[in-house]
Protein backbone atom coordinates (compact mmCIF):
# COMPACT_ATOMS: atom_id res chain seq x y z
CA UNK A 1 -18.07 -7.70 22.68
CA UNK A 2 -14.05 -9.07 22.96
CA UNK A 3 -12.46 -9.22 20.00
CA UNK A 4 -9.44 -11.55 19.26
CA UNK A 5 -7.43 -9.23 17.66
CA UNK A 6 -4.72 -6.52 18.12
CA UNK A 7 -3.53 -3.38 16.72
CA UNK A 8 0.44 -2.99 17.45
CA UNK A 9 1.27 0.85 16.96
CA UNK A 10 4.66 1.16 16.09
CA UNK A 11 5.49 4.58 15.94
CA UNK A 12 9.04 6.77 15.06
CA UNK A 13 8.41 9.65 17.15
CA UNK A 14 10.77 12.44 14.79
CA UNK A 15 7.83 11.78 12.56
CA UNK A 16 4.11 10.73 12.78
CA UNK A 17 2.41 7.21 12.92
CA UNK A 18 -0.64 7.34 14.63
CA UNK A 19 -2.30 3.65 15.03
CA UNK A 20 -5.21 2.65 14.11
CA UNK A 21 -6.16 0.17 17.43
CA UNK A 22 -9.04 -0.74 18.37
CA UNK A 23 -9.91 -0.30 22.12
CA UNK A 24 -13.09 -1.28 22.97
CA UNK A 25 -16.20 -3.05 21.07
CA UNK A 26 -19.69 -3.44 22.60
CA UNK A 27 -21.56 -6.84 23.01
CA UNK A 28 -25.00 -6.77 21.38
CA UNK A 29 -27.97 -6.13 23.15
CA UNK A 30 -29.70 -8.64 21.38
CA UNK A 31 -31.77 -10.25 24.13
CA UNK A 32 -33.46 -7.19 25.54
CA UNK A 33 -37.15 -8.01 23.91
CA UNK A 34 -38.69 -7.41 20.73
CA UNK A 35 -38.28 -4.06 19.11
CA UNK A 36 -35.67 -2.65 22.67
CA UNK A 37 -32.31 -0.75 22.58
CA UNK A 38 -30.24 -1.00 25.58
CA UNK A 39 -26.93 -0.15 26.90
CA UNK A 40 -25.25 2.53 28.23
CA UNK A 41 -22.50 5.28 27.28
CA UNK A 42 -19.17 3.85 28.17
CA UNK A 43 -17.42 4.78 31.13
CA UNK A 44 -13.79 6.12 30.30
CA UNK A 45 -11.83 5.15 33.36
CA UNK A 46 -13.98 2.39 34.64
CA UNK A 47 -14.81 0.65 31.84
CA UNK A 48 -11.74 0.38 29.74
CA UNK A 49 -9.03 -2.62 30.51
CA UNK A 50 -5.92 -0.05 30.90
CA UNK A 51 -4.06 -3.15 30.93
CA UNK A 52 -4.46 -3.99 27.48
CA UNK A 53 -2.06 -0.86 26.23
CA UNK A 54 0.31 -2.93 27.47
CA UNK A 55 3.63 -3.70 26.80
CA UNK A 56 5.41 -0.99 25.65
CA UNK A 57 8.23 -1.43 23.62
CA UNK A 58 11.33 0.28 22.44
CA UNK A 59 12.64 -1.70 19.35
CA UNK A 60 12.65 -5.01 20.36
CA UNK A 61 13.13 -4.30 24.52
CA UNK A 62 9.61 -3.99 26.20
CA UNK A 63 10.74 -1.16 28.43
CA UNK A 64 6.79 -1.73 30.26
CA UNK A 65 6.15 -5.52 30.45
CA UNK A 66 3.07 -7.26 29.97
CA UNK A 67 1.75 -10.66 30.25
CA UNK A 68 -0.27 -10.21 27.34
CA UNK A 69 0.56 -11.77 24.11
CA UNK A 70 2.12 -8.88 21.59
CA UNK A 71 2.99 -9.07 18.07
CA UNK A 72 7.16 -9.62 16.99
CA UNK A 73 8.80 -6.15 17.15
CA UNK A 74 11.97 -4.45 15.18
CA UNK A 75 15.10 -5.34 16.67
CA UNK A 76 16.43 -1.93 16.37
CA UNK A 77 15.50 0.54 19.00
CA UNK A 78 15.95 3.98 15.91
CA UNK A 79 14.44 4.40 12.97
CA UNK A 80 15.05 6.68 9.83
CA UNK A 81 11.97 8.31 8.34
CA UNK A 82 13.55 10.22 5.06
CA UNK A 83 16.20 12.25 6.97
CA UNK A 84 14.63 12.62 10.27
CA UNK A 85 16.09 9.83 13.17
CA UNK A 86 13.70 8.70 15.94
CA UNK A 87 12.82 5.97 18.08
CA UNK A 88 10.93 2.88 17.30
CA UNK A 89 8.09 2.96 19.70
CA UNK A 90 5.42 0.50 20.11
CA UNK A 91 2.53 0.63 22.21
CA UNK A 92 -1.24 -0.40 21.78
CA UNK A 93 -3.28 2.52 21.58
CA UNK A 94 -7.05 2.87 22.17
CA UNK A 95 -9.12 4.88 19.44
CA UNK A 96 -11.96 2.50 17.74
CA UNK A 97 -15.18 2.02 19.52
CA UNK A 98 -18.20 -0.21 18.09
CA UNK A 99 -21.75 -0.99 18.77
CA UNK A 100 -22.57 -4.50 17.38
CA UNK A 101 -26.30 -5.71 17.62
CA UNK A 102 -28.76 -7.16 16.21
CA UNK A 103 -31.39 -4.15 16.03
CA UNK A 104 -30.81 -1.79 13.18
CA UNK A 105 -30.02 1.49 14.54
CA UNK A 106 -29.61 0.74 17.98
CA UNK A 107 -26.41 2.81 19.40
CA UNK A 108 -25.28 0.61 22.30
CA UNK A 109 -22.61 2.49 23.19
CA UNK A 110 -25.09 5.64 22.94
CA UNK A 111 -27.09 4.53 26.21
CA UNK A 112 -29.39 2.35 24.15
CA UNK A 113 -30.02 4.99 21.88
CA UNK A 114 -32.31 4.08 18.76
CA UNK A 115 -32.96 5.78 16.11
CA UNK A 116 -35.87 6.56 13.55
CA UNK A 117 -34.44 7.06 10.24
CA UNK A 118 -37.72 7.27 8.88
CA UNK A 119 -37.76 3.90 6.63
CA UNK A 120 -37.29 0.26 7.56
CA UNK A 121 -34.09 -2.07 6.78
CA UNK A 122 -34.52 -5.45 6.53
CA UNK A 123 -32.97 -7.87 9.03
CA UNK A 124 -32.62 -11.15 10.34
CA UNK A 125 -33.34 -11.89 14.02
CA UNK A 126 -32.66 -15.54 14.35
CA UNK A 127 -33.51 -17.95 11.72
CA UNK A 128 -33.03 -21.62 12.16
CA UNK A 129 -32.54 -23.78 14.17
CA UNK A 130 -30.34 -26.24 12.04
CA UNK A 131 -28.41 -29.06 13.19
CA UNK A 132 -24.75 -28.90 12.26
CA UNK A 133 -22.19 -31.45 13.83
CA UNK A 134 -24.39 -32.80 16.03
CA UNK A 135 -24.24 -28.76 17.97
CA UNK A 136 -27.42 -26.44 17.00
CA UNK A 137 -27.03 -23.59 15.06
CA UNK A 138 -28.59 -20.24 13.71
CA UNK A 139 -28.70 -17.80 11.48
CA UNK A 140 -28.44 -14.36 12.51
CA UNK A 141 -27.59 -10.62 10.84
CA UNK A 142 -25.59 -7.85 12.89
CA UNK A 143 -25.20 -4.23 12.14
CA UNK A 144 -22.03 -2.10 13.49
CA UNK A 145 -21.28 1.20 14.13
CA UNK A 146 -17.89 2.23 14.14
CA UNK A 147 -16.71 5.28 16.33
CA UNK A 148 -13.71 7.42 16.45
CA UNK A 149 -12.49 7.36 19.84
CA UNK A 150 -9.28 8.37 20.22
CA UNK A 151 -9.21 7.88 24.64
CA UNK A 152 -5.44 8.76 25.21
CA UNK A 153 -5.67 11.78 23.29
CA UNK A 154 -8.68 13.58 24.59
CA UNK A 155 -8.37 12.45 28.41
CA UNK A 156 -4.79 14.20 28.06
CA UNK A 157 -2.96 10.82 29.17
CA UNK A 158 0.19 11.94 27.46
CA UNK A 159 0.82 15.51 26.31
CA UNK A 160 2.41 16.45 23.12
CA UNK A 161 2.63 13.28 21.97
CA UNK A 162 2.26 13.56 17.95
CA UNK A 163 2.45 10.00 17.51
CA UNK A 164 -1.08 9.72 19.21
CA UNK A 165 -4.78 9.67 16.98
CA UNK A 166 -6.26 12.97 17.64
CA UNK A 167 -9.34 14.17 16.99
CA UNK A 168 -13.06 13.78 19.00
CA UNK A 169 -15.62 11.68 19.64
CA UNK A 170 -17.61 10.77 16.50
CA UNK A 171 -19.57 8.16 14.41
CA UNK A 172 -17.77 7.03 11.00
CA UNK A 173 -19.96 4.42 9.77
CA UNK A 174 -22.87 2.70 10.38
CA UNK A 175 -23.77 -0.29 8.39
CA UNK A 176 -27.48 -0.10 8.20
CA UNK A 177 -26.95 2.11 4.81
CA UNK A 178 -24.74 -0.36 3.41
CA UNK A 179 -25.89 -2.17 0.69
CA UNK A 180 -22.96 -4.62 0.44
CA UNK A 181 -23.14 -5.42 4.52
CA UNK A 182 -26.12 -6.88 3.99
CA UNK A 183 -26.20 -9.07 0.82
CA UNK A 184 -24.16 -11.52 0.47
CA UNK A 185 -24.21 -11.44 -3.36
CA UNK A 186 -23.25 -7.84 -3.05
CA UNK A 187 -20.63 -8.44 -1.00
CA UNK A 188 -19.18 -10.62 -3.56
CA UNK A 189 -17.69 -7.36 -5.12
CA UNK A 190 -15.34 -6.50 -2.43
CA UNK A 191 -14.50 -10.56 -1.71
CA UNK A 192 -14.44 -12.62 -4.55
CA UNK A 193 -11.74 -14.78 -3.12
CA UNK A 194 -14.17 -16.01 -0.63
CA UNK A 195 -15.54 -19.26 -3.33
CA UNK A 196 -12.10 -20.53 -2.70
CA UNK A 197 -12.12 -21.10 1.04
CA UNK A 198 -16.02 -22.27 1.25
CA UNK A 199 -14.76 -25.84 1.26
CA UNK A 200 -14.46 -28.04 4.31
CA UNK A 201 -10.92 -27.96 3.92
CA UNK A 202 -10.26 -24.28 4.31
CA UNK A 203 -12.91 -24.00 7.13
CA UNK A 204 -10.84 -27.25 8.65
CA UNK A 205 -7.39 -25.00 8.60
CA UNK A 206 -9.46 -22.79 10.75
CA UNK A 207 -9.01 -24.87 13.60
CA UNK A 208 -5.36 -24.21 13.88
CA UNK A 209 -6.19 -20.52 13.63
CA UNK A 210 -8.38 -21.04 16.66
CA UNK A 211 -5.62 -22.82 18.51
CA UNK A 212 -2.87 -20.49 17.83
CA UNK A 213 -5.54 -17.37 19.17
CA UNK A 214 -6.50 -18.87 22.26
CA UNK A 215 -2.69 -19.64 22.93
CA UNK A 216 -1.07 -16.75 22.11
CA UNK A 217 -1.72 -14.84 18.50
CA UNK A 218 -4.19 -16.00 15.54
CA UNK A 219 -2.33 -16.59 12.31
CA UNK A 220 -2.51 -14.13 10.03
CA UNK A 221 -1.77 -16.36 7.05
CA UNK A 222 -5.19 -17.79 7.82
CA UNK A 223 -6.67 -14.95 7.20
CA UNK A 224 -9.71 -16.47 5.71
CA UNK A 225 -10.49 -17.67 9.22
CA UNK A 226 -11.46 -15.84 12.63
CA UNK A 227 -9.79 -17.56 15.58
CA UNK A 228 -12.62 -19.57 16.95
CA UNK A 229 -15.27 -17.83 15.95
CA UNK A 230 -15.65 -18.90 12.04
CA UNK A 231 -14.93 -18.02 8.98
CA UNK A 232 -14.12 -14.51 7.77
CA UNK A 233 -16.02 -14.65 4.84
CA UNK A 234 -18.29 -13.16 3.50
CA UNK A 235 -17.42 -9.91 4.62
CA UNK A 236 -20.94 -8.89 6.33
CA UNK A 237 -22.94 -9.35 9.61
CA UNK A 238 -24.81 -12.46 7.96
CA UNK A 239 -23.55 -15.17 10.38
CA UNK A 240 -24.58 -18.49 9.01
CA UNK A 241 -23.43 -20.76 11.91
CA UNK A 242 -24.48 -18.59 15.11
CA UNK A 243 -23.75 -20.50 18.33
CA UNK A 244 -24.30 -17.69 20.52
CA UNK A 245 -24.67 -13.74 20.49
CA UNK A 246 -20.97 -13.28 22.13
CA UNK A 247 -20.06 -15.81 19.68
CA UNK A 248 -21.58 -14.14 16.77
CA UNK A 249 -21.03 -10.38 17.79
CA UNK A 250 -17.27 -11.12 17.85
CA UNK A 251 -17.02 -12.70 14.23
CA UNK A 252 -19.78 -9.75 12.96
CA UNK A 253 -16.80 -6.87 14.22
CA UNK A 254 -14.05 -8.90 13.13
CA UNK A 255 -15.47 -9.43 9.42
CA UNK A 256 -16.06 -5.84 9.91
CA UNK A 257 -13.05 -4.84 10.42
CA UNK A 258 -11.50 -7.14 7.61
CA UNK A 259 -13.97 -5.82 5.55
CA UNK A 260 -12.69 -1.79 6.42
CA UNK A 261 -8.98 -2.85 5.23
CA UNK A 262 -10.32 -4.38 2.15
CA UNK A 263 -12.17 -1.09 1.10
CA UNK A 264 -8.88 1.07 2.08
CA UNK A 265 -10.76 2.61 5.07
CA UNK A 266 -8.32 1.18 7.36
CA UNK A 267 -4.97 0.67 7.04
CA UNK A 268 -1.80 -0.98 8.77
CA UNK A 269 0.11 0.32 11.58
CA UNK A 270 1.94 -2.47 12.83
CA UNK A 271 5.44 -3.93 12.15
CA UNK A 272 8.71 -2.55 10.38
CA UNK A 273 6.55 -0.84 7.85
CA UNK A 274 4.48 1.23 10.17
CA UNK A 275 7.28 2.97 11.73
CA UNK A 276 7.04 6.45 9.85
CA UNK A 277 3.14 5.99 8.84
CA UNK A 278 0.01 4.23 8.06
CA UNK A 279 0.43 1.49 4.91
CA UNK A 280 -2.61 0.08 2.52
CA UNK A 281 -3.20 -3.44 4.17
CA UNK A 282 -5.99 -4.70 1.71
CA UNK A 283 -5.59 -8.26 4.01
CA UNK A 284 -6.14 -7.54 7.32
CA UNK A 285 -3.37 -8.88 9.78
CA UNK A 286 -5.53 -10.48 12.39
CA UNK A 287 -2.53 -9.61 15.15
CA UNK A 288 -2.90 -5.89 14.40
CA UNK A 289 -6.42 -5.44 16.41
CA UNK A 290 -7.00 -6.01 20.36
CA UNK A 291 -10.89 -6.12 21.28
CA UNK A 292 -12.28 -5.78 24.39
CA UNK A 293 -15.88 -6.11 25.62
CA UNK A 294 -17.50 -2.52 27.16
CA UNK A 295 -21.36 -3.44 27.09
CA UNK A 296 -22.98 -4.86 28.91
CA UNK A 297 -20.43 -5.82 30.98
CA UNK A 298 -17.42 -3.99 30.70
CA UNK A 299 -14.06 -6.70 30.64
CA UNK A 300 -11.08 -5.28 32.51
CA UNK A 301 -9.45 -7.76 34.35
CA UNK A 302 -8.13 -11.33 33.31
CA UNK A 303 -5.99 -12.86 30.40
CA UNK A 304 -8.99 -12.62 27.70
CA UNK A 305 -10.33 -9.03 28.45
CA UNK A 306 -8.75 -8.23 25.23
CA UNK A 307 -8.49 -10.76 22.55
């Protein structure tokens, strides 16, 4: 599954700032029959759109163009990080990987690997369908599971590079034993703001969000919205207005994401601020995050491979 947004790194290299990007999300496997996990483990060099690391900046001069859209950069080419100078560095580095399906404990990414955790979880298939707008619509219910995956650092891209993630291969969260992924009321706790924007005219703004992401960058001031996918809120894999699994995946990872930032799992990278470290970004910036589809089929190539 692509996601629509990106994770600038912007890194002083006298000190440390490792990003936080995300590099590659799977699609669900959603399709695959009653009660079946499918996929397959993801392919390092084949199945990862090296193109999307790109540009690479130095202050505000991209020193490795790319027709990509990137986020606005420092002007100044050095930084100061207490008494230590460096340069201000910005590149988009892979280390996030994420099933998203439909199944509870099915590991996409994994080979299709599903587990037997020895108890059931509730979940919604499909429910519906509803007419809405004169376009049909569904309700469905994703579960993620969020990987540390840190690609430049353990294929040994670039050595000695301290401004990289390290680290392995490893799961960090799966949302099957998370009460407040999958009730909404529970939810509520972590996004209270969300009774203010469930009103035609904050889900009308979101149309401008969706513009300004398939041109160029969402708007991060609209951060109640996701692009064209829907509404941010509530911050859980119940999508209420489900047009299509792609569709649906998508706004699942990004809410999941958003909802990551809000709990002060993840935190910013990008801008003037992240140039000597990580900062608490309780509101996600939308721009910070590039996604990009690895399941089934793996997007590489082409202007919306990462998104």
């Amino acid at each position: 599954m692509s996601r629509k947004n990106r994770l600038l790194t912007w890194v002083c290299c006298a000190l440390l700032a490792c990003s936080l990007s995300l590099a590659a999300a799977s699609p669900a496997q959603a399709s695959a029959g009653p009660g079946r996990c499918t996929g397959k483990f993801v392919n390092p060099i084949t199945d990862i759109c090296w193109s999307c690391l790109f540009p690479i900046s130095v202050g505000g001069l991209k020193i490795w163009p790319s027709s990509r859209p990137d986020t606005s950069n420092p002007a100044l080419p050095v930084c100061l990080c207490g008494l230590r100078p460096g340069i201000a560095m910005g590149f988009w580095e892979p280390v996030r990987l994420a099933d998203v399906s439909m199944k509870p404990w099915c590991f996409v990414n994994l080979g299709g690997m599903k587990l037997d955790p020895g108890f059931d979880i509730g979940f919604k298939s499909m429910a519906g369908p509803s007419a809405v707008g004169g376009a049909t619509q569904y309700n469905s219910q994703w579960h993620v599971h969020w990987y540390a995956y840190p690609l430049i650092y353990w294929m040994e891209i670039v050595a000695d590079f301290l401004c990289l993630e390290q680290g392995s291969v490893d799961i960090l969260y799966i949302t099957e034993i998370d009460p407040l992924w999958q009730d909404s009321e529970l939810t509520a706790i972590i996004n209270p703001e969300a009774v203010l924007f469930a009103n035609p005219l904050a889900l009308a703004a979101c149309a401008a969000d969706c513009v300004a992401a398939t041109a160029k960058l969402p708007t991060d001031e609209l951060f109640w919205c996701a692009g064209c996918q829907g509404s941010m809120y509530p911050l859980n894999g119940n999508v209420s207005a489900t047009i299509g699994h792609v569709q649906a995946s998508r706004l699942a990872l990004a809410r999941f994401s958003y909802k990551l930032h809000r709990e002060l799992v993840a935190w910013g990278t990008m801008g003037s601020k992240g140039l000597c470290g990580k900062y608490l970004m309780p509101v996600m910036r939308k721009q910070q995050y590039r996604f990009q589809a690895t399941n089934p089929n793996p997007q590489t190539k082409g202007r919306y491979a990462c998104a």
